[in-house]
PDB file of N, CA and C in Angstrom:
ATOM      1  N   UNK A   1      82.567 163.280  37.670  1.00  0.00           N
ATOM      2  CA  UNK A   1      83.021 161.993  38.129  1.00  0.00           C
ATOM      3  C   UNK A   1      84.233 161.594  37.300  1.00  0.00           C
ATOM      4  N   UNK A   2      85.662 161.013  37.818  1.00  0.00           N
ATOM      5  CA  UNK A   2      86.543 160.546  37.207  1.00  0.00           C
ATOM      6  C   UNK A   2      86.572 159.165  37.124  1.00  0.00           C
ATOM      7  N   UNK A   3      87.230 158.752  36.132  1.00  0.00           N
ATOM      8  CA  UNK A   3      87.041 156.928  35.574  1.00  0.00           C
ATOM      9  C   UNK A   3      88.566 157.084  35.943  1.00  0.00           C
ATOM     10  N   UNK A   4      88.481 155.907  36.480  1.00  0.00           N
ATOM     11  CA  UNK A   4      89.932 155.212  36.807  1.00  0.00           C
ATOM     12  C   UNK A   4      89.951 153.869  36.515  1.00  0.00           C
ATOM     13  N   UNK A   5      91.281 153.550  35.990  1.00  0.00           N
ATOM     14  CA  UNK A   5      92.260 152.834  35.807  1.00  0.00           C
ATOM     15  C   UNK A   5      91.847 151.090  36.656  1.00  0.00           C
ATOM     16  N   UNK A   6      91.979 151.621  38.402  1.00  0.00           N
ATOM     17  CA  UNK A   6      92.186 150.552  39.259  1.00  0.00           C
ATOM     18  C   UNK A   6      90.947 149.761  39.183  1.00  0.00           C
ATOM     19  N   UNK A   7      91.104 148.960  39.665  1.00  0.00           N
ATOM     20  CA  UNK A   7      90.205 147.726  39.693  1.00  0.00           C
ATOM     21  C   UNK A   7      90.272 146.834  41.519  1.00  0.00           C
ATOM     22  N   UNK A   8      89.289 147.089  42.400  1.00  0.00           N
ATOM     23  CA  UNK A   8      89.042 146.551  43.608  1.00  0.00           C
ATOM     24  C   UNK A   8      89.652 144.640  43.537  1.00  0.00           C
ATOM     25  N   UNK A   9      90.712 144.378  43.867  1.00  0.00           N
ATOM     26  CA  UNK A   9      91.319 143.258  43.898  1.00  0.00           C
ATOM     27  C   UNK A   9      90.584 142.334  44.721  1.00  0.00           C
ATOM     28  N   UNK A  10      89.719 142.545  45.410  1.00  0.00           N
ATOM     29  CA  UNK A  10      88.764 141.909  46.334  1.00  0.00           C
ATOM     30  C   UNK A  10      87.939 141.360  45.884  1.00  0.00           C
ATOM     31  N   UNK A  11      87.227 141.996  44.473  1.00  0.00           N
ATOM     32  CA  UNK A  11      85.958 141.630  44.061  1.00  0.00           C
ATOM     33  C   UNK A  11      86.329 141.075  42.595  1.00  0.00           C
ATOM     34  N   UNK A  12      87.634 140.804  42.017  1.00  0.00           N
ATOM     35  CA  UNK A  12      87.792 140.038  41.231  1.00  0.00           C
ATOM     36  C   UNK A  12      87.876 138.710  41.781  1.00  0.00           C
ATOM     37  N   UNK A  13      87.389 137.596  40.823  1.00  0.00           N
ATOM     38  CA  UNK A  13      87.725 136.460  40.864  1.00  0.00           C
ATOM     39  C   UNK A  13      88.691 135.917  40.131  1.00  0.00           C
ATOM     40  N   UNK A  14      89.541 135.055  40.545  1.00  0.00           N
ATOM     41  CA  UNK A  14      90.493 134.366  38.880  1.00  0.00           C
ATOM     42  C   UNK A  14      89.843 133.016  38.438  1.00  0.00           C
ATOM     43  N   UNK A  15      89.751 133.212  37.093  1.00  0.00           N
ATOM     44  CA  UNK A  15      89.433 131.999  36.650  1.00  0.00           C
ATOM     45  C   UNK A  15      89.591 130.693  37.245  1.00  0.00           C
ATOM     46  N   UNK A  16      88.727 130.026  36.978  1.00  0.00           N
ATOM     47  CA  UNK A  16      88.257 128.125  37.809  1.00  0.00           C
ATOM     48  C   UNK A  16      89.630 127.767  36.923  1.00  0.00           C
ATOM     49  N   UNK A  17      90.764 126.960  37.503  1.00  0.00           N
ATOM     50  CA  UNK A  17      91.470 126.153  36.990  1.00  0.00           C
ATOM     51  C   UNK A  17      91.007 124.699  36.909  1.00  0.00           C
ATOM     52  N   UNK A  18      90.388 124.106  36.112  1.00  0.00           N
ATOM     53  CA  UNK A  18      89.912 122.605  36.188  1.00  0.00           C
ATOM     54  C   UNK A  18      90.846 121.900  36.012  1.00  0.00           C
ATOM     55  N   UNK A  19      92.293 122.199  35.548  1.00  0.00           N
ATOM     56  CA  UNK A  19      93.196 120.914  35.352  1.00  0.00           C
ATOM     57  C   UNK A  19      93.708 120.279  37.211  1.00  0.00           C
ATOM     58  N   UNK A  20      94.079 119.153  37.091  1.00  0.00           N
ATOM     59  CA  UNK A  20      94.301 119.077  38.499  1.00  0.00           C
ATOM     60  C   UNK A  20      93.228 119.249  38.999  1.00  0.00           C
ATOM     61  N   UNK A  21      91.721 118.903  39.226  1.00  0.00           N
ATOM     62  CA  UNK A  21      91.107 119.245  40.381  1.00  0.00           C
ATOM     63  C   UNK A  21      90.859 117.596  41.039  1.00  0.00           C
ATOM     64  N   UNK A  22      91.056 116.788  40.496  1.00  0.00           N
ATOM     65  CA  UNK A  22      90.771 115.230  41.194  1.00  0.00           C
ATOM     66  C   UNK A  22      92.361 114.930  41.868  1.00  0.00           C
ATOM     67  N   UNK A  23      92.780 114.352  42.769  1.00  0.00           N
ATOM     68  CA  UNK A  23      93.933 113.944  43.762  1.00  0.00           C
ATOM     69  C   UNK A  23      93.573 112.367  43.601  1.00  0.00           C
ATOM     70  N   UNK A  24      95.003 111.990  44.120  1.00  0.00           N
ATOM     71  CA  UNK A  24      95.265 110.863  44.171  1.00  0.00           C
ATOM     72  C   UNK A  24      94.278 110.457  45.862  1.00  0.00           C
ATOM     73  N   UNK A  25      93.720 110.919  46.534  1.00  0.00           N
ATOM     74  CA  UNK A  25      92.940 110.389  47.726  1.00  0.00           C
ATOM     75  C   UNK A  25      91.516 110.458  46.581  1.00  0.00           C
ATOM     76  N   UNK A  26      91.287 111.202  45.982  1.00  0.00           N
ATOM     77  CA  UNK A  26      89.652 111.200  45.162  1.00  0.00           C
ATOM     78  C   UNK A  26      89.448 110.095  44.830  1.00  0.00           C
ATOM     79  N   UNK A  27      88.534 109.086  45.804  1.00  0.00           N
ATOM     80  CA  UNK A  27      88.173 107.673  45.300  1.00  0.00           C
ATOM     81  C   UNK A  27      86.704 107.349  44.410  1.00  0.00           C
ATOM     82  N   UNK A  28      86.580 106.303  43.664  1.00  0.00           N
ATOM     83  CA  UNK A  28      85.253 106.300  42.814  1.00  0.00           C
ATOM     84  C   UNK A  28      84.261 105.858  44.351  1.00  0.00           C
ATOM     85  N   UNK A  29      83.262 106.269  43.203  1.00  0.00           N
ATOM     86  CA  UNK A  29      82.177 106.516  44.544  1.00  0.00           C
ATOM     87  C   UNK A  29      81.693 104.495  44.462  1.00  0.00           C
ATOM     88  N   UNK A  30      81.619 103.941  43.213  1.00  0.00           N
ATOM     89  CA  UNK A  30      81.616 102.566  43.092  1.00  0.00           C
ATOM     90  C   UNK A  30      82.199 101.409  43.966  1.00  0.00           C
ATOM     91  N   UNK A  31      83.340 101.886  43.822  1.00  0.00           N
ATOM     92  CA  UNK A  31      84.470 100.554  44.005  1.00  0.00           C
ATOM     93  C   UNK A  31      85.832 101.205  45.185  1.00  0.00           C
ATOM     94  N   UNK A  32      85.689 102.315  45.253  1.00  0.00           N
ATOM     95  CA  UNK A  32      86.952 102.828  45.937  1.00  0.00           C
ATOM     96  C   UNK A  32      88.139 103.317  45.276  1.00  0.00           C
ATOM     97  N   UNK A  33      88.540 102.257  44.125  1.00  0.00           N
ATOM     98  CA  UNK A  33      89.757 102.892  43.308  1.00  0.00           C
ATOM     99  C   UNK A  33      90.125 104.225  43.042  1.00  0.00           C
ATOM    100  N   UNK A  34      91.016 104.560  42.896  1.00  0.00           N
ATOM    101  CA  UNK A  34      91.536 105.990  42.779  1.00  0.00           C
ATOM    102  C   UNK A  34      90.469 106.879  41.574  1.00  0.00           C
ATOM    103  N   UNK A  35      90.202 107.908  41.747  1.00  0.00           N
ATOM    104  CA  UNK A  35      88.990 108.538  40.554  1.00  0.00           C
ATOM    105  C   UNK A  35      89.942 109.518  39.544  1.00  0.00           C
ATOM    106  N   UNK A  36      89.442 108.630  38.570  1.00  0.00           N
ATOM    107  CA  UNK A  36      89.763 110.135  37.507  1.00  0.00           C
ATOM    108  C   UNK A  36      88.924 110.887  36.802  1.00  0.00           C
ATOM    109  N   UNK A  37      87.276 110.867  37.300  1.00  0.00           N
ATOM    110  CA  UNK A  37      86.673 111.149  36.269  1.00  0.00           C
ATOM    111  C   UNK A  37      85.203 111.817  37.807  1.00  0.00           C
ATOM    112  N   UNK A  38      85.224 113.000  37.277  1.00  0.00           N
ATOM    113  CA  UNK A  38      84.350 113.372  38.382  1.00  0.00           C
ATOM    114  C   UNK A  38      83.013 114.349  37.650  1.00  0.00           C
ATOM    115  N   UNK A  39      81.477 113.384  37.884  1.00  0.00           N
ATOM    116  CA  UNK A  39      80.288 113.897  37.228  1.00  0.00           C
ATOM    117  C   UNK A  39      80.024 115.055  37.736  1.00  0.00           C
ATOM    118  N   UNK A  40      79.339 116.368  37.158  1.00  0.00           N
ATOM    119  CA  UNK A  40      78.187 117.317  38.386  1.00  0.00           C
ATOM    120  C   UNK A  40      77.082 116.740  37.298  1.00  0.00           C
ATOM    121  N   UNK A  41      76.117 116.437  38.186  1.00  0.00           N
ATOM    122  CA  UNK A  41      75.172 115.832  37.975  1.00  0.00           C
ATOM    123  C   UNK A  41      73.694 116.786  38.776  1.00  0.00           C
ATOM    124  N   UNK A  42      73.044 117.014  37.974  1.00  0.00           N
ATOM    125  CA  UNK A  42      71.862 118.281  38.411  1.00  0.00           C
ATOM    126  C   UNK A  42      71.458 117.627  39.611  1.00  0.00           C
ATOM    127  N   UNK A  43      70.616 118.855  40.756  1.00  0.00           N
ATOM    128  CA  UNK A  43      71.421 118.945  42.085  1.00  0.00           C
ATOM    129  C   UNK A  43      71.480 117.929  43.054  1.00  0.00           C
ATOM    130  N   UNK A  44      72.920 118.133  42.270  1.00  0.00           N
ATOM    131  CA  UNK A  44      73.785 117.659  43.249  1.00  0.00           C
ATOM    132  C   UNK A  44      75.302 118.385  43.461  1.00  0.00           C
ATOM    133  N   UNK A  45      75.304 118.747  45.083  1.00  0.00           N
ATOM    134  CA  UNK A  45      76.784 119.485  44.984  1.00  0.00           C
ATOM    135  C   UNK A  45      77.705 119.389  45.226  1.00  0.00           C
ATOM    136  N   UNK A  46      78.005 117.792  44.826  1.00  0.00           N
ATOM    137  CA  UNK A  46      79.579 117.402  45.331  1.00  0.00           C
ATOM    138  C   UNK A  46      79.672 116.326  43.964  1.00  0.00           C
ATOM    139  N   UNK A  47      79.061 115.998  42.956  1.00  0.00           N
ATOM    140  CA  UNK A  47      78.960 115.416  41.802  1.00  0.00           C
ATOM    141  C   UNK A  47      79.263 113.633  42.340  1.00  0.00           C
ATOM    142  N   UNK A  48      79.979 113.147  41.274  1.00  0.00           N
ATOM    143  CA  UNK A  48      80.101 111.860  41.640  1.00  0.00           C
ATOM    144  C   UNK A  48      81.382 111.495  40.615  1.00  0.00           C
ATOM    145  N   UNK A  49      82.135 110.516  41.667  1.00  0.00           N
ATOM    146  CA  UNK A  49      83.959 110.569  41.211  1.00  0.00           C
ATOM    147  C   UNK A  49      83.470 108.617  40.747  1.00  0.00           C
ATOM    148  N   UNK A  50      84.360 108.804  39.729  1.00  0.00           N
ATOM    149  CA  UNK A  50      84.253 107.632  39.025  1.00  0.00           C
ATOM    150  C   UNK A  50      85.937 106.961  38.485  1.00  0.00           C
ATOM    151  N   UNK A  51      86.313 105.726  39.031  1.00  0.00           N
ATOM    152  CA  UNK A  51      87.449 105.051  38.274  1.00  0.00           C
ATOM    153  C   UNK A  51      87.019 105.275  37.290  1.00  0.00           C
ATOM    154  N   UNK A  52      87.856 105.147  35.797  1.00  0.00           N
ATOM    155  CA  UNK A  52      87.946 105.359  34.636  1.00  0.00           C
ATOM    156  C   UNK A  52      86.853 104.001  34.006  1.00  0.00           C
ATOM    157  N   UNK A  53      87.305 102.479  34.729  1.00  0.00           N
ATOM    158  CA  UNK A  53      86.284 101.543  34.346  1.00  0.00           C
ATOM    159  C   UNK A  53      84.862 101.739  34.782  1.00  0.00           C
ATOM    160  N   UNK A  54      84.626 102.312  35.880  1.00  0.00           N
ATOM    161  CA  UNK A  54      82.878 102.255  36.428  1.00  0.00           C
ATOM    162  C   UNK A  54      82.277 103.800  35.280  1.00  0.00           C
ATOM    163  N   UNK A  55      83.347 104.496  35.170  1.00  0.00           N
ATOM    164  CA  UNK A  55      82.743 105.659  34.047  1.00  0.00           C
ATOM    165  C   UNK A  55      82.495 105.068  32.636  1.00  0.00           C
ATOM    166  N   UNK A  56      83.105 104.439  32.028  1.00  0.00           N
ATOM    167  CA  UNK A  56      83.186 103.992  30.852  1.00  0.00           C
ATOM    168  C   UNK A  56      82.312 103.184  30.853  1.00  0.00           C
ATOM    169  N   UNK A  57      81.756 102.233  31.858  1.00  0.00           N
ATOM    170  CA  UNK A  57      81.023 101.538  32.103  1.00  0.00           C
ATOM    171  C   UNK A  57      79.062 101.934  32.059  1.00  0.00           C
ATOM    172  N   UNK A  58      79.251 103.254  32.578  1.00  0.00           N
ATOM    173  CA  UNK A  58      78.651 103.987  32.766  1.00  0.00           C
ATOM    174  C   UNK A  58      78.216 105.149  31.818  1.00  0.00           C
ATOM    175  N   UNK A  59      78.983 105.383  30.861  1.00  0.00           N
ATOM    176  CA  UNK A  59      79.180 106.688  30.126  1.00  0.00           C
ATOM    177  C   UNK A  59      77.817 107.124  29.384  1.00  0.00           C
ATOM    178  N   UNK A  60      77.452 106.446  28.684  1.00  0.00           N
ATOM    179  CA  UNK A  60      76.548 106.696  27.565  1.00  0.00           C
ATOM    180  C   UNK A  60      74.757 106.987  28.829  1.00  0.00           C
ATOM    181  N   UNK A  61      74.954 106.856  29.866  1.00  0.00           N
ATOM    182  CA  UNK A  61      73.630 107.009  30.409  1.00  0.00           C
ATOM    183  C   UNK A  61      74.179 108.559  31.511  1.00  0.00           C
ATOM    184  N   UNK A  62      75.592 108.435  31.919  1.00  0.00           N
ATOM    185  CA  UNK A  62      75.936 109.755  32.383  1.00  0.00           C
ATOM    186  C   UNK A  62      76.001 110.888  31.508  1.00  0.00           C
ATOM    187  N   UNK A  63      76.146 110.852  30.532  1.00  0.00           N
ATOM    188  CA  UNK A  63      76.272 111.868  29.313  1.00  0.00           C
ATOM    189  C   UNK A  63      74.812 112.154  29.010  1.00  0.00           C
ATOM    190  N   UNK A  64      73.810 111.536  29.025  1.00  0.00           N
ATOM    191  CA  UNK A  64      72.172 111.834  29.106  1.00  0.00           C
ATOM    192  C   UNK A  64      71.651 112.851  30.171  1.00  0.00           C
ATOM    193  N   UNK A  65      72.447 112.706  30.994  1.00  0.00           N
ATOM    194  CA  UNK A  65      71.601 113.477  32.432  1.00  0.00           C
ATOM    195  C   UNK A  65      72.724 114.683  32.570  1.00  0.00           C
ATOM    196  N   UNK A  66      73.756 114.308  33.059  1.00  0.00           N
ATOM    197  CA  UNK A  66      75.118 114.964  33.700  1.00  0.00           C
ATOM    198  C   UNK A  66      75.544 116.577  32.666  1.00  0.00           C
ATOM    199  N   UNK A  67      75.661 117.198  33.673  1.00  0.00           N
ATOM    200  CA  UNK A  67      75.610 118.635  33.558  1.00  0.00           C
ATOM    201  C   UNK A  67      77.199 119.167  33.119  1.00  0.00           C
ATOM    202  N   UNK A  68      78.180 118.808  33.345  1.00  0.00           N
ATOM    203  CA  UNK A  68      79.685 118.633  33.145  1.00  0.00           C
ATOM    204  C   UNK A  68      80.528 117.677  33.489  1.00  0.00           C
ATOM    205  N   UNK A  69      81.668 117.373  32.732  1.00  0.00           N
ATOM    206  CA  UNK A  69      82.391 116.283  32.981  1.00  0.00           C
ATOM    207  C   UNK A  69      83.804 116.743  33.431  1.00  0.00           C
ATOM    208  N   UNK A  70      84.898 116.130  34.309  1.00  0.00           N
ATOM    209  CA  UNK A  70      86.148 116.200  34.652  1.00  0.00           C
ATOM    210  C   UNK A  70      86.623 115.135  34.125  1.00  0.00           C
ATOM    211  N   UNK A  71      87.543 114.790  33.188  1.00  0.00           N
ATOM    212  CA  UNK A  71      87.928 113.918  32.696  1.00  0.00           C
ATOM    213  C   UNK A  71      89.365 113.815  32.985  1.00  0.00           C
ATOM    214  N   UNK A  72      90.386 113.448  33.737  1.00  0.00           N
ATOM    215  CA  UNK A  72      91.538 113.120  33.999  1.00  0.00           C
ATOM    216  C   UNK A  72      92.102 111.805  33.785  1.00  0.00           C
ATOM    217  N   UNK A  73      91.650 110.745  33.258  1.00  0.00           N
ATOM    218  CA  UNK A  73      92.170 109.461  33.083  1.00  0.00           C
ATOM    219  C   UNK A  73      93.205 109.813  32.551  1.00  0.00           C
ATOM    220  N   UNK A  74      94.056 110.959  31.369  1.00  0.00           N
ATOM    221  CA  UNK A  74      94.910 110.820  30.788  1.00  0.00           C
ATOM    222  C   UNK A  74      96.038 110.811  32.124  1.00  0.00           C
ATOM    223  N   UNK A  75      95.784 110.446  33.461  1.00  0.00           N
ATOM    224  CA  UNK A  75      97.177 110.591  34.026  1.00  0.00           C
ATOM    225  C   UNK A  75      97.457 109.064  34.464  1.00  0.00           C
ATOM    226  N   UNK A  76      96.279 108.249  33.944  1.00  0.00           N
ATOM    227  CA  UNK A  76      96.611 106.894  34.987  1.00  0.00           C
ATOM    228  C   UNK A  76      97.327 106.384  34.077  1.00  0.00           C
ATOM    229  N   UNK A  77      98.333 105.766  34.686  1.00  0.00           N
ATOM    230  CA  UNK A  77      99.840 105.676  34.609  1.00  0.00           C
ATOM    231  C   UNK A  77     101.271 106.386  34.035  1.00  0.00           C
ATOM    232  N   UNK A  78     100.456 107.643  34.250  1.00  0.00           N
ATOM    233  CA  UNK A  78     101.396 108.552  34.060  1.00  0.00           C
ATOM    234  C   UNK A  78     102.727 108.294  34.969  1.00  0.00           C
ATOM    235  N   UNK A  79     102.566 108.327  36.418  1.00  0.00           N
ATOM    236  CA  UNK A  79     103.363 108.163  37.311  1.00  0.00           C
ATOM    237  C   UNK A  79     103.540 106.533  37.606  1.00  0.00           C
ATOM    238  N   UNK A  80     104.969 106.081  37.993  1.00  0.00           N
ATOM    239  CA  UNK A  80     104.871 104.275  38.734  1.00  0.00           C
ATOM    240  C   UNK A  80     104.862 104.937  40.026  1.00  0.00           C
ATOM    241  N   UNK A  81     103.511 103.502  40.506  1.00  0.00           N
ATOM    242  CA  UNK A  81     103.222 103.863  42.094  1.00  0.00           C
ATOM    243  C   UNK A  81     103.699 103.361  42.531  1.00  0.00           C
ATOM    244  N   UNK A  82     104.049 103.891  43.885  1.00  0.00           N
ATOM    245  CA  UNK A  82     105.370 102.484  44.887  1.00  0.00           C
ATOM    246  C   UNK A  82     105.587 101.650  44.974  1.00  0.00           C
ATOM    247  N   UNK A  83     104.736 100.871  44.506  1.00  0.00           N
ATOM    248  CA  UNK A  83     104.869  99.331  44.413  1.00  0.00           C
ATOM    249  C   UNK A  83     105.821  98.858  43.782  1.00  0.00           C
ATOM    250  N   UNK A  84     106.012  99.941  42.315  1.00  0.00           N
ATOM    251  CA  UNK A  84     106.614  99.352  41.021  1.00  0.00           C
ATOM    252  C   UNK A  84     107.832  99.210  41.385  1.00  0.00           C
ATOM    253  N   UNK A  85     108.123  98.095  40.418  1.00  0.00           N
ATOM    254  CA  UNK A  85     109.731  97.618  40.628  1.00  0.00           C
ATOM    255  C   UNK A  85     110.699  98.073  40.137  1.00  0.00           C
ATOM    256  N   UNK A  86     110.209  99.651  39.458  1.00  0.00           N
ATOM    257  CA  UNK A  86     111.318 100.281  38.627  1.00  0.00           C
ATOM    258  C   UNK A  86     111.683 101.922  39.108  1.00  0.00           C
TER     259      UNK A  86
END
């Protein structure tokens, strides 16, 4: 038997990129506001998207149960939204 080199490109996966996975449509499941913060929470398979206030609000009893965290708040106000006057 010969060992080769190649590797079936089909049956690799590429690594989960988690940066970027919440969008500006990803609303909190609370209040509606835009989400930056998205729970997986044991089963459950679509987790739960949280504004930065209903998470923080929330934190210390989601961190008890919750299985991983997405944390993106560092972008709110990264960008001015259309509104802004500048």
């Amino acid at each position: 038997m010969e060992l080769t080199d190649t590797v079936d490109e089909e049956t690799v996966e590429a690594p989960l990129d988690l940066s970027d996975v919440l969008k500006i449509t990803d609303r909190c499941d609370q209040c509606g506001a835009q989400a930056f913060i998205w729970v997986n929470m044991p089963n459950s398979k679509a987790g739960l998207l949280f504004c930065n206030h209903h998470f923080r609000k929330n934190e210390t009893k989601l961190r008890e149960v919750a299985i991983d965290f997405i944390d993106e708040s560092y972008k709110i106000n990264k960008k001015a939204s259309a509104s802004s006057p500048d």
